[in-house]
C-alpha atoms as a PDB file:
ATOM      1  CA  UNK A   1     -21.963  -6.998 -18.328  1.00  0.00           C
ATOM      2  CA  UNK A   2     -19.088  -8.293 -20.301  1.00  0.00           C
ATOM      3  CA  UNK A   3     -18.393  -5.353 -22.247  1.00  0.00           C
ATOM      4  CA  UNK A   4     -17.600  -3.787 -18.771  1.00  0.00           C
ATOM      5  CA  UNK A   5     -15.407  -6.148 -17.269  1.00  0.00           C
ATOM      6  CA  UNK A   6     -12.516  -5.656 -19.517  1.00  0.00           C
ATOM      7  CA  UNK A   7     -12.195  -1.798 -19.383  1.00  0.00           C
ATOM      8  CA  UNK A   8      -9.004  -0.218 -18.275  1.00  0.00           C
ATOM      9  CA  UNK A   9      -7.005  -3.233 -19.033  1.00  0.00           C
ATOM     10  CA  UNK A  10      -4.138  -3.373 -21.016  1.00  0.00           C
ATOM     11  CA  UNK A  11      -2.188  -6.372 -22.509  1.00  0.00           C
ATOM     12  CA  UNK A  12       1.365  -6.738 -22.154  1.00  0.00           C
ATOM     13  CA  UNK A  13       3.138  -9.480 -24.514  1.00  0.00           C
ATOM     14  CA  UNK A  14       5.638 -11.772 -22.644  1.00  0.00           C
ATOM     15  CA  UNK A  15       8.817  -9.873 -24.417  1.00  0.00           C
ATOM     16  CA  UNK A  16       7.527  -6.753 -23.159  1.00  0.00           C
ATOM     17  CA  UNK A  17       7.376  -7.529 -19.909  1.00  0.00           C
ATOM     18  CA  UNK A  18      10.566  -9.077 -20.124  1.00  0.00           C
ATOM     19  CA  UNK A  19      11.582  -5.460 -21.265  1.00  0.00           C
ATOM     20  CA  UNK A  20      10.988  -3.651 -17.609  1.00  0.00           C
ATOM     21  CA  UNK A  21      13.607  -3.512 -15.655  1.00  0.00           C
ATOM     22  CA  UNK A  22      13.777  -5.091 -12.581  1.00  0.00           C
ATOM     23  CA  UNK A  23      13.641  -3.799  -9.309  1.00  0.00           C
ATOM     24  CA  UNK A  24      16.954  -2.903  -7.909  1.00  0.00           C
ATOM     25  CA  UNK A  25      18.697  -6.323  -6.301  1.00  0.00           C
ATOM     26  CA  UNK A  26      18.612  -6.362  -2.163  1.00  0.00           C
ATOM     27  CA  UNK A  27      21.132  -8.441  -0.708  1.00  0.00           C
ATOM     28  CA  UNK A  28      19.247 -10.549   1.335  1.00  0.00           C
ATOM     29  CA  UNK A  29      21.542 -10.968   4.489  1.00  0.00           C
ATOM     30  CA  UNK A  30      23.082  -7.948   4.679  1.00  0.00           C
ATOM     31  CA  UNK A  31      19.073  -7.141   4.591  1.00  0.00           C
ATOM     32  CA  UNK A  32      18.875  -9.460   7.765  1.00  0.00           C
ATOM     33  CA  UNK A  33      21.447  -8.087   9.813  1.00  0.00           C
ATOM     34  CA  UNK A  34      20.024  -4.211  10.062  1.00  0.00           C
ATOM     35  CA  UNK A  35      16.784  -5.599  10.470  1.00  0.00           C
ATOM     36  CA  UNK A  36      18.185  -7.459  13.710  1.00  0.00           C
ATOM     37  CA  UNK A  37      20.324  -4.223  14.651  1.00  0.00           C
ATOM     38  CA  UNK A  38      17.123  -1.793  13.694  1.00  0.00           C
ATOM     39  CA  UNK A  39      14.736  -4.638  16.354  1.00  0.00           C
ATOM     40  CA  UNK A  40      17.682  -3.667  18.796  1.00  0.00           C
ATOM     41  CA  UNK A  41      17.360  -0.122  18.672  1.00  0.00           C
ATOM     42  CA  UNK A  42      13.617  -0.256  17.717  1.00  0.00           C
ATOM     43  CA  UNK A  43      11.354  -3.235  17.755  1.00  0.00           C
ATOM     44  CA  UNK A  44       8.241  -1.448  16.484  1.00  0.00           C
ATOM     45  CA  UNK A  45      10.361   0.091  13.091  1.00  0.00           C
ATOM     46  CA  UNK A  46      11.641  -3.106  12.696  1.00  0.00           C
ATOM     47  CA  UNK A  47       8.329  -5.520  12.815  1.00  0.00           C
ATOM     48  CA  UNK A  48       6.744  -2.425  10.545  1.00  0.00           C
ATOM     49  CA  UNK A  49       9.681  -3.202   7.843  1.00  0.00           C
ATOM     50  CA  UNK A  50       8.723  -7.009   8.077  1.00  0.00           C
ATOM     51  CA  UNK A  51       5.132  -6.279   7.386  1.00  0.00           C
ATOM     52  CA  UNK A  52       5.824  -4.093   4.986  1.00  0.00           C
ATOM     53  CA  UNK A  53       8.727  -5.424   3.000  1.00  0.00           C
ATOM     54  CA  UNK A  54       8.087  -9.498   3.712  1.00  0.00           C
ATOM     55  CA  UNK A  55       4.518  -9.494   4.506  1.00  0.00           C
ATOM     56  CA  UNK A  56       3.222  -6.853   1.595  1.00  0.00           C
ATOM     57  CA  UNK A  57       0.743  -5.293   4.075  1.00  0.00           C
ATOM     58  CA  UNK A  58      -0.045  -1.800   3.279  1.00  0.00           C
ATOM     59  CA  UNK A  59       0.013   1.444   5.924  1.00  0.00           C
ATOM     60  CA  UNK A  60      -3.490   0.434   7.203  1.00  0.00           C
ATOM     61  CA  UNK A  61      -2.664  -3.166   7.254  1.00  0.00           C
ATOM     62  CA  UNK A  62       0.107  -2.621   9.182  1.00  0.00           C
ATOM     63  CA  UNK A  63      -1.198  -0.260  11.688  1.00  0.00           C
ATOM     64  CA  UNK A  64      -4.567  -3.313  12.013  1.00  0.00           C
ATOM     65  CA  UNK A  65      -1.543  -5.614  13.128  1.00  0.00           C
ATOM     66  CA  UNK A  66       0.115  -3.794  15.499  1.00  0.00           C
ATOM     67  CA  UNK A  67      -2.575  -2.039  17.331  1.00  0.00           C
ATOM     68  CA  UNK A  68      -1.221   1.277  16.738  1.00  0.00           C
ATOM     69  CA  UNK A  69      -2.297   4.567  14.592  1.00  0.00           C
ATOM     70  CA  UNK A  70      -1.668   4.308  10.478  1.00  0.00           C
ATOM     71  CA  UNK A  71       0.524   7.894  11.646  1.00  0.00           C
ATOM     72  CA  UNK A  72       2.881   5.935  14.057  1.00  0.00           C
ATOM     73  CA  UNK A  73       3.057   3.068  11.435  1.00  0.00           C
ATOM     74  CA  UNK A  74       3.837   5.864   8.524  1.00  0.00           C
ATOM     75  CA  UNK A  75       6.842   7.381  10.944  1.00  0.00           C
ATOM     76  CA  UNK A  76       8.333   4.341  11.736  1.00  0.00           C
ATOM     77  CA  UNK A  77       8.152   2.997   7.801  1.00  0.00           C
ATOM     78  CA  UNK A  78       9.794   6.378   6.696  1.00  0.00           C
ATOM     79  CA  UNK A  79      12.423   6.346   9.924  1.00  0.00           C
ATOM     80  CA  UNK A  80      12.787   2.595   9.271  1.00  0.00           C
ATOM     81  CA  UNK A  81      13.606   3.371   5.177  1.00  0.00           C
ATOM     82  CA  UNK A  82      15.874   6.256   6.204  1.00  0.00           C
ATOM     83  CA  UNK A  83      18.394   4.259   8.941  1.00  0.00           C
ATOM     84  CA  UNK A  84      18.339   1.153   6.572  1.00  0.00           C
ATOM     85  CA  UNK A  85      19.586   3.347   3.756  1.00  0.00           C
ATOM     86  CA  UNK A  86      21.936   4.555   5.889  1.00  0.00           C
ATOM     87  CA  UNK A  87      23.137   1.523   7.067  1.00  0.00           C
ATOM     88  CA  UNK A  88      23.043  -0.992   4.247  1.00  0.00           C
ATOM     89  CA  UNK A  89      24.947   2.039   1.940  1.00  0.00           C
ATOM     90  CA  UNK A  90      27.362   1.744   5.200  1.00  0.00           C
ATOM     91  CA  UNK A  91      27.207   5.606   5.929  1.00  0.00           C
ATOM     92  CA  UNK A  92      26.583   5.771   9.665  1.00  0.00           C
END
């Protein structure tokens, strides 16, 4: 029924969007790089980044795609995070 279909939505005017800030800038290459350094020192961490980040997949997703447990694809995503961090902020 119509009356349904339109519950729980909420209507945003253009200028307030335009008022959320925007999710912090990545650079891009420097992006690139780790990933190739991370698929050096872990293939599986780095293809889970790729689906995640590039891709959009979610845990599940992920773990469909690679044949392997949404657990090991949660572990990698959060070791994957933590060494990127680490080496984009250039702390090693």
């Amino acid at each position: 029924d119509r009356a349904k279909r339109g519950r729980g939505q909420v209507h945003v005017s253009l200028s307030e969007a335009a008022d959320v800030p925007a999710a912090p800038a990545v650079d891009l290459v420097a992006l690139d790089d780790a990933l190739k350094t991370l698929e050096g020192l872990n293939a599986r961490q780095s293809r889970v980044v790729e689906l995640r980040f590039f891709g959009g997949l979610n845990l599940e997703e992920a773990a469909h795609v690679l044949n392997v447990s949404v657990g090991t694809v949660r572990r990698d995503w959060s070791l994957a995070q933590a060494w990127l961090f680490r080496e984009l902020s250039g702390r090693r």
